[in-house]
Protein backbone atom coordinates (compact mmCIF):
# COMPACT_ATOMS: atom_id res chain seq x y z
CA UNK A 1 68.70 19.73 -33.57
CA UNK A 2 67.10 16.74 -31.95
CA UNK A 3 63.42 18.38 -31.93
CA UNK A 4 63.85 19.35 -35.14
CA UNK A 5 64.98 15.79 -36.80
CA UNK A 6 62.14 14.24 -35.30
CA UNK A 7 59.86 16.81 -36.44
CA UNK A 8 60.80 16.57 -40.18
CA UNK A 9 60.38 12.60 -39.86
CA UNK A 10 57.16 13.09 -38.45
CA UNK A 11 56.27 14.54 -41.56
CA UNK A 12 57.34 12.37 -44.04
CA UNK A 13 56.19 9.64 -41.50
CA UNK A 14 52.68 11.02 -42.12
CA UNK A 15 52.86 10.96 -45.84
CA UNK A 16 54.63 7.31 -45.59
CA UNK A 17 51.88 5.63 -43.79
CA UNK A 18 49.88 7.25 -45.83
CA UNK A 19 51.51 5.39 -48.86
CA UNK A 20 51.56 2.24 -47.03
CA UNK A 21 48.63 2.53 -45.78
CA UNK A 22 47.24 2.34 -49.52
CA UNK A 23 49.72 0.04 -50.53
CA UNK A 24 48.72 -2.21 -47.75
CA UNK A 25 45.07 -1.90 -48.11
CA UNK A 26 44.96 -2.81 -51.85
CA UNK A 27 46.86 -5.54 -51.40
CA UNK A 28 43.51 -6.93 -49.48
CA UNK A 29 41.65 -6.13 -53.00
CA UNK A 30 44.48 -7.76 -55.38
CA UNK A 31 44.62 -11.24 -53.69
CA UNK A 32 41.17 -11.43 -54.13
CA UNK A 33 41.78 -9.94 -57.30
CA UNK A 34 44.16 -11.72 -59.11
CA UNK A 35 45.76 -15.25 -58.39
CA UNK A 36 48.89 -16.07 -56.50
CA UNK A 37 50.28 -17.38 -59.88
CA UNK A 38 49.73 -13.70 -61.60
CA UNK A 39 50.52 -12.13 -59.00
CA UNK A 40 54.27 -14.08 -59.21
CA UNK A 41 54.71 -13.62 -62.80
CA UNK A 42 53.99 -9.62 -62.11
CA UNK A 43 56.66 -9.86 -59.68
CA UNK A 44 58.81 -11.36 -61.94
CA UNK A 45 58.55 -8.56 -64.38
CA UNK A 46 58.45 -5.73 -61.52
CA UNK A 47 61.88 -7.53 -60.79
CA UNK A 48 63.61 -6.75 -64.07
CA UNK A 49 62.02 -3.13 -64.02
CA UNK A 50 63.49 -2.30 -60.56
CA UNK A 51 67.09 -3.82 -61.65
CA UNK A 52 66.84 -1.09 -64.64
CA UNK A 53 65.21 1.69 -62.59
CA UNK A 54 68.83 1.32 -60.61
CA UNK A 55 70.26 2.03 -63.79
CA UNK A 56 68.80 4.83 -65.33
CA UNK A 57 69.56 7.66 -63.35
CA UNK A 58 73.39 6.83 -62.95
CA UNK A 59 72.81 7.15 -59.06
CA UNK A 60 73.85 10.75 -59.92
CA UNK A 61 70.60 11.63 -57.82
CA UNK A 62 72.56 10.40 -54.39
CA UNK A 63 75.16 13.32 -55.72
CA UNK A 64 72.46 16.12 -53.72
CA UNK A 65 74.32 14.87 -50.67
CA UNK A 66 77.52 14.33 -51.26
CA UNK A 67 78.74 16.72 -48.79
CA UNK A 68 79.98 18.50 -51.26
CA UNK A 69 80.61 22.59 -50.37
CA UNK A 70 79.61 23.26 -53.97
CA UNK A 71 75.41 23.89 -54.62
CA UNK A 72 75.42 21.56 -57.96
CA UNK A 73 72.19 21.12 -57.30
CA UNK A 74 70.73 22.34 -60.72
CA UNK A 75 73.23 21.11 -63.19
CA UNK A 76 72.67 17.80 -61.00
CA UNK A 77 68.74 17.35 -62.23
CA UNK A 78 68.99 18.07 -65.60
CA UNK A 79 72.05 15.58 -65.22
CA UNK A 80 69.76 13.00 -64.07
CA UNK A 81 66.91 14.12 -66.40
CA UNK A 82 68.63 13.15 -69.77
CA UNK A 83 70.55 9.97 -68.48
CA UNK A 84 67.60 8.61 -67.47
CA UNK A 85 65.48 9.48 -70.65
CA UNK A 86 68.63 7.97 -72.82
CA UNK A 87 69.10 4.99 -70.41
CA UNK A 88 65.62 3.95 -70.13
CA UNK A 89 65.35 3.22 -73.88
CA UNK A 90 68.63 1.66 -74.16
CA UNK A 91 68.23 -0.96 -71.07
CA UNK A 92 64.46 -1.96 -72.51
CA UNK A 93 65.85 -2.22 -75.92
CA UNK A 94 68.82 -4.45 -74.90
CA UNK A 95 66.38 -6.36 -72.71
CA UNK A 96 64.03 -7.21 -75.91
CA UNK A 97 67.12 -8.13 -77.42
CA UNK A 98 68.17 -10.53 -74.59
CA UNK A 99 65.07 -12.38 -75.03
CA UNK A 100 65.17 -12.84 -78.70
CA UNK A 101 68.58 -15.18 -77.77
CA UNK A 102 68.20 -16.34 -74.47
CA UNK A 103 65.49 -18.18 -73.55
CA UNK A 104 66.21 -18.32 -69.73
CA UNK A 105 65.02 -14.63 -69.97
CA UNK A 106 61.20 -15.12 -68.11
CA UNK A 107 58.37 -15.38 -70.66
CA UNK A 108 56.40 -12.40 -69.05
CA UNK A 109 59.53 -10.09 -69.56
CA UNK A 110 59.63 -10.92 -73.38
CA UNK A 111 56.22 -10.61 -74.09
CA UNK A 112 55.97 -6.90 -72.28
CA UNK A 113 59.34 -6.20 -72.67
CA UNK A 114 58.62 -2.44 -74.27
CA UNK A 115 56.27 -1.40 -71.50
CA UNK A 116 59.37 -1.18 -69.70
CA UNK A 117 61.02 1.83 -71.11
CA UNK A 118 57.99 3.68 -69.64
CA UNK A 119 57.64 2.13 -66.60
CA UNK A 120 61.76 2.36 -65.97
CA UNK A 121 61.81 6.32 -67.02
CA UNK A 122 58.77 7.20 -64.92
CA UNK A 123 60.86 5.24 -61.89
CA UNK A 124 64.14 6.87 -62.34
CA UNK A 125 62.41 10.28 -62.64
CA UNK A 126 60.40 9.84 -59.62
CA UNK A 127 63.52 8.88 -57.55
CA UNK A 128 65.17 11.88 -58.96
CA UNK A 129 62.63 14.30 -57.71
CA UNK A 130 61.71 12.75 -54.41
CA UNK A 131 65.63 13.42 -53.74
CA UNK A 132 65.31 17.13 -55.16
CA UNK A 133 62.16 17.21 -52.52
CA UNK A 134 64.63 15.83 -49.32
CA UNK A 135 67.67 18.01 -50.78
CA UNK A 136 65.40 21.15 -50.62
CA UNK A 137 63.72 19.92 -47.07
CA UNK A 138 60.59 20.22 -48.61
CA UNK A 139 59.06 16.92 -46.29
CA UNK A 140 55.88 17.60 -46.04
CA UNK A 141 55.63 17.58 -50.11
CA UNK A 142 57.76 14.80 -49.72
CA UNK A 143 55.22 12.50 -47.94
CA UNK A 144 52.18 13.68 -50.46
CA UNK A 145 54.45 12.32 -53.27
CA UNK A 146 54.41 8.68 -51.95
CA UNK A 147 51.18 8.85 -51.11
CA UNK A 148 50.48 9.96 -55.14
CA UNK A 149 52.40 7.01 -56.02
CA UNK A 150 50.94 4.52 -53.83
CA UNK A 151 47.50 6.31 -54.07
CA UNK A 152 47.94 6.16 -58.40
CA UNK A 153 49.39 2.33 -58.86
CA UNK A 154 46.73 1.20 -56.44
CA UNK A 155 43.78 2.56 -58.35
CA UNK A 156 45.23 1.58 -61.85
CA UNK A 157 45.43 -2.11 -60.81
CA UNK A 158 42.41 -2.50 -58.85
CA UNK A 159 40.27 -0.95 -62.09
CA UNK A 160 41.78 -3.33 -63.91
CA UNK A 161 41.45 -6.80 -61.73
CA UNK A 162 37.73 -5.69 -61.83
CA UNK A 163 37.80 -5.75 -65.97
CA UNK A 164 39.71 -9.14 -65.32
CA UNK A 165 42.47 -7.78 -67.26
CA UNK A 166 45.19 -10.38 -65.85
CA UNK A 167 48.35 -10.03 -65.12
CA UNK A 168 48.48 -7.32 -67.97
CA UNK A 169 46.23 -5.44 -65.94
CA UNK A 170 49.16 -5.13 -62.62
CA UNK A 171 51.33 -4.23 -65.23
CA UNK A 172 49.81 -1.47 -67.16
CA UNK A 173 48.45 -0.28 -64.14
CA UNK A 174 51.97 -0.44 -62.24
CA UNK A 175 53.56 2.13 -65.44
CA UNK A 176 50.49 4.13 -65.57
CA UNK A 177 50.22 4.85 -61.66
CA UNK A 178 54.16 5.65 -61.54
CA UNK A 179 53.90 8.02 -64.79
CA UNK A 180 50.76 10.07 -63.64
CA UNK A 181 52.72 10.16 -60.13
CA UNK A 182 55.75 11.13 -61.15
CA UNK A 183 54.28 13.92 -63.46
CA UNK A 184 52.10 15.25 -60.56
CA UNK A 185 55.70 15.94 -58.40
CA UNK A 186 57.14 17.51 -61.38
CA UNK A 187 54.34 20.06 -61.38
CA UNK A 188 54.97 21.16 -57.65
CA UNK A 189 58.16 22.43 -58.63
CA UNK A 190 58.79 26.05 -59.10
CA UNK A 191 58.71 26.28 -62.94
CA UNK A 192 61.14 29.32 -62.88
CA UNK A 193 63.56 26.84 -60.84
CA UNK A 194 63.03 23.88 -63.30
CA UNK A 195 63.90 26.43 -66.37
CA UNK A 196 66.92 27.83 -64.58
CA UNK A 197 67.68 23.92 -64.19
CA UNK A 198 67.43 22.64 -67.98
CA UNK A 199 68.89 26.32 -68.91
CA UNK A 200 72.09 24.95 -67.38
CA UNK A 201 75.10 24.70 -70.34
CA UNK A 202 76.41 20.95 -71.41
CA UNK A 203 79.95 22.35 -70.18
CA UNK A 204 78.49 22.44 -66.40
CA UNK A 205 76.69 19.29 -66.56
CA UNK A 206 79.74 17.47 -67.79
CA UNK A 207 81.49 19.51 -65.05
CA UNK A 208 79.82 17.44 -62.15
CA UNK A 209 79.40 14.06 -63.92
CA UNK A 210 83.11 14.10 -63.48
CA UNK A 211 83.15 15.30 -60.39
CA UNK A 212 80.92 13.17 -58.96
CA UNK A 213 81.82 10.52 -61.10
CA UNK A 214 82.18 7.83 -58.16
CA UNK A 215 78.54 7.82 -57.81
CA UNK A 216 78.16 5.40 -61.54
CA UNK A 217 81.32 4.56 -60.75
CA UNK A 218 80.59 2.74 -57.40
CA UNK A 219 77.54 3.57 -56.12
CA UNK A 220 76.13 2.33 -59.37
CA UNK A 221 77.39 -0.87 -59.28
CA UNK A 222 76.87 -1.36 -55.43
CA UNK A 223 72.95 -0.96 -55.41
CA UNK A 224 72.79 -2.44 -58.32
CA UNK A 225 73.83 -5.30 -57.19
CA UNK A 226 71.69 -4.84 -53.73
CA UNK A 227 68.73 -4.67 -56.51
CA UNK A 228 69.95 -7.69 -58.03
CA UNK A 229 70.19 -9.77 -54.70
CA UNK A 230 67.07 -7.92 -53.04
CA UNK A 231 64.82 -8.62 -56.62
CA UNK A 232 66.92 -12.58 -57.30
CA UNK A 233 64.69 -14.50 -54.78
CA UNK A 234 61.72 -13.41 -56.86
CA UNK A 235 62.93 -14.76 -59.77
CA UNK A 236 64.61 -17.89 -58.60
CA UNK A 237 61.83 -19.17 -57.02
CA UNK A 238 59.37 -18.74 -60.18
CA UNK A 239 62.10 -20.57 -61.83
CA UNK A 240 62.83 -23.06 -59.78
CA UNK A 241 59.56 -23.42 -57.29
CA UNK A 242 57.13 -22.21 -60.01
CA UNK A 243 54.71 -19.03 -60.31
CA UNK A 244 52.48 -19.68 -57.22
CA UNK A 245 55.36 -19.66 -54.68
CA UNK A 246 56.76 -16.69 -56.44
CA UNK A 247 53.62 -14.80 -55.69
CA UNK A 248 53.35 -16.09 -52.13
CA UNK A 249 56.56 -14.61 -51.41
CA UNK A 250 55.75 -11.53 -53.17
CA UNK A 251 53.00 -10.90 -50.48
CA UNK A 252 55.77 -12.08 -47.65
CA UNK A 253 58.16 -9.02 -49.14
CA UNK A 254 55.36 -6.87 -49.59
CA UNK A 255 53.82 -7.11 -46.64
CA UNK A 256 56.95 -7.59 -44.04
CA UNK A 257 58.48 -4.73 -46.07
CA UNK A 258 56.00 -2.40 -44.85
CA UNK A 259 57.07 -1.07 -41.01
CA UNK A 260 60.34 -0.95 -43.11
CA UNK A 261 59.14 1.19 -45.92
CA UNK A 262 56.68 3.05 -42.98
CA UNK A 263 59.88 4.21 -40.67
CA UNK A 264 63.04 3.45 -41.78
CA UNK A 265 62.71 5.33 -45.61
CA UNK A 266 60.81 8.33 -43.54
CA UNK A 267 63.76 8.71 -41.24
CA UNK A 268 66.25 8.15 -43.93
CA UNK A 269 64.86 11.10 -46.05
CA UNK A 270 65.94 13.15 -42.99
CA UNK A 271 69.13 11.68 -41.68
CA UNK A 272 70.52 11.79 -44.82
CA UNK A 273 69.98 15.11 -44.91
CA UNK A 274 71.00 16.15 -41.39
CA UNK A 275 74.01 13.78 -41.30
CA UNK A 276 75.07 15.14 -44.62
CA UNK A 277 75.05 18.85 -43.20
CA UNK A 278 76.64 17.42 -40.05
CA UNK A 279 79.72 15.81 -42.06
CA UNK A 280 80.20 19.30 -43.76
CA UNK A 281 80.62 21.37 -40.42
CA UNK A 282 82.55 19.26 -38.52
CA UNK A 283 83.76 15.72 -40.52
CA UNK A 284 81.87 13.71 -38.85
CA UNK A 285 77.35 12.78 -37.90
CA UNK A 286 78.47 10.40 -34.86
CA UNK A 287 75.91 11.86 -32.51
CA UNK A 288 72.97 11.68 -35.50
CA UNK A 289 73.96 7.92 -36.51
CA UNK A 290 73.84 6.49 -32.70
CA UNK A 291 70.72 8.57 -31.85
CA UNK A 292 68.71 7.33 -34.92
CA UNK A 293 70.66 3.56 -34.39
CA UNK A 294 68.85 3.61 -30.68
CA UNK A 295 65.79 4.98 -31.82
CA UNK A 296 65.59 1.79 -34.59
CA UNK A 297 66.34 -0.81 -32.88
CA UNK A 298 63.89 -0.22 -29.68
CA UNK A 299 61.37 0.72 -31.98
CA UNK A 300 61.62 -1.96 -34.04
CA UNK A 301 62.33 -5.27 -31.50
CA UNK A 302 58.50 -5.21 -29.84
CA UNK A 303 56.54 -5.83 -33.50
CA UNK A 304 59.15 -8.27 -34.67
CA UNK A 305 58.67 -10.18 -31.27
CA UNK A 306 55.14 -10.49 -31.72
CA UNK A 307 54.52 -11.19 -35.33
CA UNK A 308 56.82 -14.53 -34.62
CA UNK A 309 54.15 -15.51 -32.53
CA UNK A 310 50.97 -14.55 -34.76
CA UNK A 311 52.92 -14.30 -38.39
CA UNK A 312 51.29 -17.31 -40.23
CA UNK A 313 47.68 -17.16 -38.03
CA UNK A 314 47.70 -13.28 -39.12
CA UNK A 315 48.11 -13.65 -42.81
CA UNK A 316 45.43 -16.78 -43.46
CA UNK A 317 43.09 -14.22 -41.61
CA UNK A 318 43.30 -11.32 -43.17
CA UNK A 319 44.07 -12.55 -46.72
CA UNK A 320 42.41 -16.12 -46.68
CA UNK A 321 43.69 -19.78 -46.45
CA UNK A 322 44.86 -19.77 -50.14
CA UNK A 323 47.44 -17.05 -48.88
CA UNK A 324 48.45 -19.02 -45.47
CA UNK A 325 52.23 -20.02 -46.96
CA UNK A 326 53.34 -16.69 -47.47
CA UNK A 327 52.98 -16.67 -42.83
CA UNK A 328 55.37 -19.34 -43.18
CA UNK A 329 57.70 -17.51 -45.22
CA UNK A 330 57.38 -13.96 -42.97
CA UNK A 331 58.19 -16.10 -40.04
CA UNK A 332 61.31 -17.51 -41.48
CA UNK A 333 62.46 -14.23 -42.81
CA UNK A 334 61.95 -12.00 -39.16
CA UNK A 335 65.67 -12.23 -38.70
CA UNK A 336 66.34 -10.28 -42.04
CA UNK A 337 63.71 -7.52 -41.72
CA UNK A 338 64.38 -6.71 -38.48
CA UNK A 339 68.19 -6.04 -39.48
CA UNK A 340 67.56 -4.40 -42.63
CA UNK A 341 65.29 -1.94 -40.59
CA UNK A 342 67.53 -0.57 -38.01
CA UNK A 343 70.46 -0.52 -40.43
CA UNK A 344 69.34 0.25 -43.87
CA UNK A 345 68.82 4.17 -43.00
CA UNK A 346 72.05 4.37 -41.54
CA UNK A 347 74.08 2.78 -44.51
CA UNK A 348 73.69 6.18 -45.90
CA UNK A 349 76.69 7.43 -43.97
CA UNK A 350 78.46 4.98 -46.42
CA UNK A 351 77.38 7.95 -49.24
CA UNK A 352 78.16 10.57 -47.32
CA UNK A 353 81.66 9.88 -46.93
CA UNK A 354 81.88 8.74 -50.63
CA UNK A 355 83.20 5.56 -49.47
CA UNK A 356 81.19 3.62 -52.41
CA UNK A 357 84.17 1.30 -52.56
CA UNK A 358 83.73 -0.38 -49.73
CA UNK A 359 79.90 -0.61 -50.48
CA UNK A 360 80.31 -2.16 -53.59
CA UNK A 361 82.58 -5.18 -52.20
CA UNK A 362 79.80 -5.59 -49.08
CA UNK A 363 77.04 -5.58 -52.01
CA UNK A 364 78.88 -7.80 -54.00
CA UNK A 365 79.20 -10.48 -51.13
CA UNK A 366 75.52 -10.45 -50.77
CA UNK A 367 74.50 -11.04 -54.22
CA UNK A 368 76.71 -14.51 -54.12
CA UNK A 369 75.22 -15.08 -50.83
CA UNK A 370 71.69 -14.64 -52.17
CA UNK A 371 72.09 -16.86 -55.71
CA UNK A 372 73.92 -19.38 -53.38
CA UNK A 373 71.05 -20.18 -50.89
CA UNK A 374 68.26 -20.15 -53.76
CA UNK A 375 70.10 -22.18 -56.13
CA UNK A 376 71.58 -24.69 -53.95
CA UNK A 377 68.74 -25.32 -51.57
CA UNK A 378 66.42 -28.03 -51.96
CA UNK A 379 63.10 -26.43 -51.38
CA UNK A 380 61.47 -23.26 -50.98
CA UNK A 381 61.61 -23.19 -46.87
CA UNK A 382 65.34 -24.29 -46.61
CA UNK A 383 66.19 -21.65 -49.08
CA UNK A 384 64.19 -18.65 -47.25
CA UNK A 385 66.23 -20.08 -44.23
CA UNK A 386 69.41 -19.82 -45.16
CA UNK A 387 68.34 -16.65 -46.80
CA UNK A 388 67.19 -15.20 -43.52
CA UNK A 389 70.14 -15.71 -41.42
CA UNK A 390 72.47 -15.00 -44.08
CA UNK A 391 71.51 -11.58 -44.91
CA UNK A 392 71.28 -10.76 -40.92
CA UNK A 393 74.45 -11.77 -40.54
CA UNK A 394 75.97 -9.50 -43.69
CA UNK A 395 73.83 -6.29 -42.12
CA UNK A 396 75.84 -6.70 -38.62
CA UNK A 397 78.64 -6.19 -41.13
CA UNK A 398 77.24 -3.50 -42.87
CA UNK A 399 76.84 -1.61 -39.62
CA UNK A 400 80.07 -1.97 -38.47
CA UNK A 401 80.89 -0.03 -41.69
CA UNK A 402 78.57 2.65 -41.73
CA UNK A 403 79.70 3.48 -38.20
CA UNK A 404 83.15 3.80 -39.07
CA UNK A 405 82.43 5.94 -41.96
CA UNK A 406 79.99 8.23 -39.79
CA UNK A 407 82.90 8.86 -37.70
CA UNK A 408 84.39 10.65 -40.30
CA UNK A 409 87.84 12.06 -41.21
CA UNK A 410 89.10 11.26 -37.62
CA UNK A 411 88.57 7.30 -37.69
């Protein structure tokens, strides 16, 4: 078991780094690119389209590993197929509405406010199949897939900082890379499979959105609000700190959030599905959640270490002395990213033992923790501060948690 759980995250490892690897590298060409001001004000808008991407698909998607004894597997897709077409035009259209009343809504989400249905659809599908991909142990597809999407954002964006498009440039180019993407996994599919899939009746599809109904019912709501609090600090500080600090912390989140994206989603994709199979056999993936929990946390503790050393000196370097702030933000915010890497893959055990309950309340105590520190602080540093040590704290909690529910029917 152990050889072969570090052999399927070795592949999607590949296929992450890949991804990041692009991700990371165009971020050298955007800064030069575009402006720390655009590049906030994309964020901003990114923001609102990541809050709906949450949305769309109901969650139903986490459904694949339930632990359920049933293979819903097919109903489950086209499940998640026609929420999140019908979802994805209902959240942009309430969205344009918001900001026809409200003018706290930002100014770059009114004025491309319908590119959103596309960009939210072509999300919620993606996350959809990249879950079919892990369900079906198909990794090594897996990995290709976020290197498409990495590989297909990064070239839309870059073409279009050359043509000087602006910030309309990230943002068609965001919704164009995640459509072309999304419809290149779609394709790898066995087309037989994906016809046996929509051929499914309405009577079994309504079947297991009841029966996995806790998913919108809790789940939902839970990473919703995670989204909320993890995309807030974006927004808050454009608002409050203006569009330049916004898009210095952008490059702190996108750039700290990297090793986490690199390891921690690769070995998620297969602990969720070992532990998943574990909790059917025998009520319990113990052994699987302290193994990976070791394997984090040493991993993780060396990087972290020396990046508090070299964080600021590292990103006026590579990305120039206009970009030296966002150092000082990474340094303040080492606390966080180290905890939300070693515990983030292991909150899955939460889904697994379809405690979303207890999620939601933890999720729900971070969001107030998260509005608190940027709305009440008086600048920028204080606020990633409190921010920082705050959220560390909450993820010692949220460990605690996922442990008990990886023990399973016994604890």
């Amino acid at each position: 078991m152990k050889s072969k759980f570090f052999s399927r995250v070795r592949s999607v490892l590949i296929g992450t780094l890949g991804a990041q690897v692009i991700s990371l590298g165009v971020m050298l060409l955007l800064v030069r690119l575009y402006s720390p001001g655009e590049l906030g004000s994309f964020n901003v808008w990114l923001s609102f389209a990541t809050i709906m991407a949450v949305v769309v698909t109901g969650r139903y998607e986490l459904a694949l590993f339930s632990g359920n004894m049933n293979d819903d597997s097919k109903p489950i897709i086209k499940l998640v197929l026609l929420i999140t077409v019908a979802l994805s035009i209902i959240a942009t259209v309430l969205v344009a509405i918001a900001s026809s009343f409200f003018e706290q809504v930002p100014s770059i989400v009114k004025s491309y406010s319908f590119v959103l249905a596309f960009v939210v659809f072509g999300m919620g599908a993606n996350k959809g199949l990249l879950s079919l991909l892990a369900f079906q142990q198909a990794f090594n597809k897996l990995g290709i897939a976020r290197v498409a999407l990495a590989g297909a954002i990064a070239v839309a964006q870059v073409l279009a900082g050359y043509f000087a498009l602006g910030v309309s440039g990230l943002i068609y180019g965001q919704t164009i890379g995640v459509l072309l993407a999304t419809l290149l996994v779609f394709f790898w599919f066995d087309r037989s499979w994906l016809k046996s899939c929509w051929d499914e009746s309405t009577r079994s599809v309504r079947t297991v959105a009841f029966r996995y109904r806790d998913f919108p019912k809790f789940s939902l709501p839970a990473d919703l609000t995670n989204t909320v609090a993890s995309q807030l600090p974006v927004i808050l500080i454009a608002s409050r700190f203006g569009a330049e600090a916004a898009g210095w912390f952008a490059l702190t989140i996108k750039m700290m959030g990297a090793p986490v994206t690199l390891l921690a989603t690769s070995v998620l994709d297969v602990f969720k599905e070992q532990a998943a199979r574990d909790y059917r056999v025998t009520g319990s993936c113990r052994t699987i959640f302290l193994r990976t929990f070791i394997v984090l946390a040493l991993l993780a503790l060396p990087p972290f270490v020396l990046f508090w050393w070299l964080g600021e000196w590292a990103f006026m370097f590579v990305f120039g002395a206009e970009w030296m702030e966002s150092g000082r933000y990474a340094i303040l915010l080492i606390p966080m990213f180290y905890m939300r890497f070693v515990v983030s893959p292991l909150s899955y055990t939460i889904y697994i033992a379809q405690r979303q309950g207890l999620d939601l309340i933890w999720q729900l105590g971070l969001l107030g923790i998260t509005a608190a520190c940027f709305l009440l602080a008086g600048g920028v540093l204080e606020a990633l501060w409190w921010y920082s040590a705050s959220y560390a704290i909450m993820y010692v909690i949220y460990f605690a948690m996922s442990y008990r529910c990886a023990k399973g029917v016994s604890s």
